[in-house]
N, C-alpha and C. Protein backbone atom coordinates (compact mmCIF):
# COMPACT_ATOMS: atom_id res chain seq x y z
N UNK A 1 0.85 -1.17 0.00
CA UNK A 1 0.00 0.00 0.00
C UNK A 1 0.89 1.24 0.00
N UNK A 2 0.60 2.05 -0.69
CA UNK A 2 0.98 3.79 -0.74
C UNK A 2 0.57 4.53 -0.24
N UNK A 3 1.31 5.62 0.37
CA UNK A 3 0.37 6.77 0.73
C UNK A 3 0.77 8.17 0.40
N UNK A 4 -0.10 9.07 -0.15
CA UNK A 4 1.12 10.22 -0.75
C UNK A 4 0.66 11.27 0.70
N UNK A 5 1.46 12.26 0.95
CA UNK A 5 1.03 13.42 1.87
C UNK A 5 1.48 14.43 1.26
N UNK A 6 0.53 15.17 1.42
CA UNK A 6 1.25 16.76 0.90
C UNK A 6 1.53 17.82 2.15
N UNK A 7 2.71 18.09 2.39
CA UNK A 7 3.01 18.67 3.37
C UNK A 7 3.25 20.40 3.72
N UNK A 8 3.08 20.96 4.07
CA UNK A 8 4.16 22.17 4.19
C UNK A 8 5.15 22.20 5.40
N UNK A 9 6.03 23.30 5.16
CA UNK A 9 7.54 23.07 5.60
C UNK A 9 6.99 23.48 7.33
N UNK A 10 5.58 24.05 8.15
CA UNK A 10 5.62 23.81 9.48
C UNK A 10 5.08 22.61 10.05
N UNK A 11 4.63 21.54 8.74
CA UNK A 11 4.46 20.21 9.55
C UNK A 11 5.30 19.12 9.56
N UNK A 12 6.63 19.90 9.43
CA UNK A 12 7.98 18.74 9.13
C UNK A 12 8.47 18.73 11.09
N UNK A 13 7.60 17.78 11.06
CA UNK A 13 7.78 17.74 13.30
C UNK A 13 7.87 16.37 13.20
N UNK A 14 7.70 16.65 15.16
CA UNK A 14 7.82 15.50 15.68
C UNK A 14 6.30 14.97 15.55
N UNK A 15 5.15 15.11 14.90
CA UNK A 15 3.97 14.41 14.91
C UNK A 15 4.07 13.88 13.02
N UNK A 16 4.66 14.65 12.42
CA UNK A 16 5.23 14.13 11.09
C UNK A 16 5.67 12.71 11.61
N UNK A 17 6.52 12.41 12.02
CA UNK A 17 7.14 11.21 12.26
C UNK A 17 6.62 10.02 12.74
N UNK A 18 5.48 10.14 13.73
CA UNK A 18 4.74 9.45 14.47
C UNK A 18 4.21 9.14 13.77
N UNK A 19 3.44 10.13 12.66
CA UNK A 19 2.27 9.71 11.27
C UNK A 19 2.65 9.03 10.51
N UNK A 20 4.14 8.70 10.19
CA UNK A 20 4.93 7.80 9.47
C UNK A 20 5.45 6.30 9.86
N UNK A 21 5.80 6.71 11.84
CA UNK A 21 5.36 5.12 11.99
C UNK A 21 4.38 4.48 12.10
N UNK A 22 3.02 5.15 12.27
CA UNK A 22 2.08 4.90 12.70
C UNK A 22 1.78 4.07 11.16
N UNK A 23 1.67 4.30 10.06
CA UNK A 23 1.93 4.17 8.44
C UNK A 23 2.86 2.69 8.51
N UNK A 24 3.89 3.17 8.84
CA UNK A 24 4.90 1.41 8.13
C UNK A 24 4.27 0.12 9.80
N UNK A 25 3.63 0.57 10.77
CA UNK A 25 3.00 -0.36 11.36
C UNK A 25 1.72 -0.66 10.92
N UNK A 26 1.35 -0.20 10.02
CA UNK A 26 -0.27 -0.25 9.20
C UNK A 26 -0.04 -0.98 7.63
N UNK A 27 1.35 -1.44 7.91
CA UNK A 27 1.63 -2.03 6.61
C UNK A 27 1.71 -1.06 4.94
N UNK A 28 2.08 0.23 5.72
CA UNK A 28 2.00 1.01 4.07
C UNK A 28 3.33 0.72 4.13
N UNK A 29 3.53 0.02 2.78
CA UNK A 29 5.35 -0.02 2.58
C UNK A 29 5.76 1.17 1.83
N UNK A 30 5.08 2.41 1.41
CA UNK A 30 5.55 3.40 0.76
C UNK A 30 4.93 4.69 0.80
N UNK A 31 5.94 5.70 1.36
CA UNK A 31 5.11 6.68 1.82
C UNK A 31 6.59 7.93 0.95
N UNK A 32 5.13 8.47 0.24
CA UNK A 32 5.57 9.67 -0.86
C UNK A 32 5.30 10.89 -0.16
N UNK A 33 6.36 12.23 0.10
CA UNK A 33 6.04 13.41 0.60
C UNK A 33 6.21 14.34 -0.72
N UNK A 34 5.21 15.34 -0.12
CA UNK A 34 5.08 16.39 -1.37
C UNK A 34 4.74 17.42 -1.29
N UNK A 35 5.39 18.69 -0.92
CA UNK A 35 5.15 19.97 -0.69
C UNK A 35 3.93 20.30 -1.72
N UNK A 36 3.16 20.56 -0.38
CA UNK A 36 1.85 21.76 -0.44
C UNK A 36 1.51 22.69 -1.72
N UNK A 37 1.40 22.30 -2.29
CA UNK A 37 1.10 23.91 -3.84
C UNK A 37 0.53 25.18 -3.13
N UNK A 38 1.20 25.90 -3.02
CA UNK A 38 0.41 27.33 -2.69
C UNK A 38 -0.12 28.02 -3.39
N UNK A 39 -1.18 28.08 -3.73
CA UNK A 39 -1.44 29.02 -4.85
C UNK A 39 -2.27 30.87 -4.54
N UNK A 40 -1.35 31.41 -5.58
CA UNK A 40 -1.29 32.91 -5.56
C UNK A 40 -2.66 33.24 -5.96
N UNK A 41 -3.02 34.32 -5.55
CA UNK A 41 -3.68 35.19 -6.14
C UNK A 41 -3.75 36.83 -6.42
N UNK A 42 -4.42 37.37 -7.17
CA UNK A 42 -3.56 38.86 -7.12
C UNK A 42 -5.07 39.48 -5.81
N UNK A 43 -4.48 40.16 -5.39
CA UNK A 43 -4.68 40.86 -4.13
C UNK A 43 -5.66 41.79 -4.90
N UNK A 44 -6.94 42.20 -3.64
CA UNK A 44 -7.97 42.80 -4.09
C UNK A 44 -8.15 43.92 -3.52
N UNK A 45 -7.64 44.84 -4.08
CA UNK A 45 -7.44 46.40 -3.87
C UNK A 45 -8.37 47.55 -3.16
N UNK A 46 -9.57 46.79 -3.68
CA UNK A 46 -11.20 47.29 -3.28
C UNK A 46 -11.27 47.14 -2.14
N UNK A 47 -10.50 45.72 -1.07
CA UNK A 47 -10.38 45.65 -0.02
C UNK A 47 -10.18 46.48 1.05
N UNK A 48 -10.76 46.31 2.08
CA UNK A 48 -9.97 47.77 3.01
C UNK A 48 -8.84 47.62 3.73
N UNK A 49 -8.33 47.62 4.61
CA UNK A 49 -7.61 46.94 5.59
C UNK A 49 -7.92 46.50 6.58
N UNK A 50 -9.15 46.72 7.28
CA UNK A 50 -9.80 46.20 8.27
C UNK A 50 -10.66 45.30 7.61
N UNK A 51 -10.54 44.82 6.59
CA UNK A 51 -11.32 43.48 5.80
C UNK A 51 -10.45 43.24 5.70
N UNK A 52 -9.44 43.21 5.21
CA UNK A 52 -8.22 42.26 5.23
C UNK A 52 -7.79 41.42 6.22
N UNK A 53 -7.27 42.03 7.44
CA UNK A 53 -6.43 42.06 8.59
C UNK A 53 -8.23 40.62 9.91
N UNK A 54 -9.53 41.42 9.06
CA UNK A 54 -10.55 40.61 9.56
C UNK A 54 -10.36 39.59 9.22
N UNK A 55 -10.46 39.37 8.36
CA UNK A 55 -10.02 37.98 7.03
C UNK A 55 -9.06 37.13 7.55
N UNK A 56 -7.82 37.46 7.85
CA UNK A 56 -6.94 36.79 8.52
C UNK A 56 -7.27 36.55 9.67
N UNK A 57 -7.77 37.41 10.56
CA UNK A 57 -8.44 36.90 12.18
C UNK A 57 -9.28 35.14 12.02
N UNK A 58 -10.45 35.65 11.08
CA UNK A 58 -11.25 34.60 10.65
C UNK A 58 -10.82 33.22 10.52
N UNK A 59 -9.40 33.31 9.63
CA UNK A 59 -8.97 31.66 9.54
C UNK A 59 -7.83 31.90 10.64
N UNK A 60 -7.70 32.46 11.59
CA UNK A 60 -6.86 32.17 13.20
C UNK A 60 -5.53 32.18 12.57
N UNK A 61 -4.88 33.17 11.82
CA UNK A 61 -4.02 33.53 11.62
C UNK A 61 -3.12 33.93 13.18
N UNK A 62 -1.94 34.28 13.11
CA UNK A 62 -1.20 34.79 14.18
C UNK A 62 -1.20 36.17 14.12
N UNK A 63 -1.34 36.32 15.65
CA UNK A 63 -1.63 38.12 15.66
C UNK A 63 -0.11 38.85 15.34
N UNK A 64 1.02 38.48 15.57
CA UNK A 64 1.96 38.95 15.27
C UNK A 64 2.16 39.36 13.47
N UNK A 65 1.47 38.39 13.08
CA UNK A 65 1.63 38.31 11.70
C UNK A 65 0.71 39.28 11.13
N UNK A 66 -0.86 39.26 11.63
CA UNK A 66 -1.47 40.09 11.25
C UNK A 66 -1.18 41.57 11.32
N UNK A 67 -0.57 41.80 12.56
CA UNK A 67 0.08 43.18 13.02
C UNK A 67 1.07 43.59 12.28
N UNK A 68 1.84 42.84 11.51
CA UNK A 68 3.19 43.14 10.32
C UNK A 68 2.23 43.40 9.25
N UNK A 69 1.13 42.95 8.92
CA UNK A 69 0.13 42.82 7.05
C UNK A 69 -0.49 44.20 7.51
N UNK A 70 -1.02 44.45 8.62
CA UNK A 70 -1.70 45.84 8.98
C UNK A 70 -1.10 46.89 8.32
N UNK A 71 0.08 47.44 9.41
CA UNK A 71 1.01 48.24 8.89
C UNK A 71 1.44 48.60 7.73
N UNK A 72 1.88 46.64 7.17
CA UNK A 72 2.86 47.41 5.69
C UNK A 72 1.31 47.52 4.99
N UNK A 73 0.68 47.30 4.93
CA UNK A 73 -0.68 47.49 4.43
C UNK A 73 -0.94 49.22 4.28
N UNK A 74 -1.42 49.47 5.23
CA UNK A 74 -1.27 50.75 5.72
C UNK A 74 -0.28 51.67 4.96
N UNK A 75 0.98 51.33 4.96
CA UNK A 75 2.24 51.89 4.58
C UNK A 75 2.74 51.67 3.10
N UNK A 76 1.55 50.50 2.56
CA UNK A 76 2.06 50.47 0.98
C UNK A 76 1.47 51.48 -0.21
N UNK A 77 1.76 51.20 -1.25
CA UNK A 77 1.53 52.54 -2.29
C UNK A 77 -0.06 52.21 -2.56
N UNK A 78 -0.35 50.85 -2.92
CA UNK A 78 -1.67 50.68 -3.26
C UNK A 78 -3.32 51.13 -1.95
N UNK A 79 -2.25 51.46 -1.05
CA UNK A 79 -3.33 52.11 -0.25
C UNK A 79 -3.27 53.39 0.11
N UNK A 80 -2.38 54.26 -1.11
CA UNK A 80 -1.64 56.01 -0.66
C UNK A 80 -2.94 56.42 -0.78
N UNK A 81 -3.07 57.63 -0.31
CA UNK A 81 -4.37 58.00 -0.93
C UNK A 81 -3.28 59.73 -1.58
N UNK A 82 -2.21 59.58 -2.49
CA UNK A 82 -1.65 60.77 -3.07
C UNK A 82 -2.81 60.64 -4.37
């Protein structure tokens, strides 16, 4: 039996590993890893920043992180009002 996983680079842990023996004691003799596809999109301008920065709250983003997207948000050209 096979198993493919698609991973990204913060679930390369110690529960990664466990999921892998837990796998070759379940008799999968082959286990394929495969980084995550991220896919882009172009950013929606119409947006405000407090829809944005909401948006990220929503899927439990990190507040540190959100607090860096605020700012440069804030501070980028597509939101000058020159």
């Amino acid at each position: 039996m096979k198993a493919v996983l698609e991973i990204n680079l913060n679930e390369l842990n110690e529960n990664l590993l466990e999921m892998v023996r837990s796998m070759f004691q379940k008799n999968i003799t082959e286990i394929v890893l495969k980084p995550q596809i991220i896919s882009l999109e172009e950013f929606d301008k119409s947006l405000s920043v407090n829809e944005v920065t909401r948006s990220l709250k929503d899927t439990e983003h990190n507040t540190d992180f959100i607090t860096e997207i605020k700012y440069g948000l804030e501070n980028a050209s597509i939101y000058s009002r020159n």
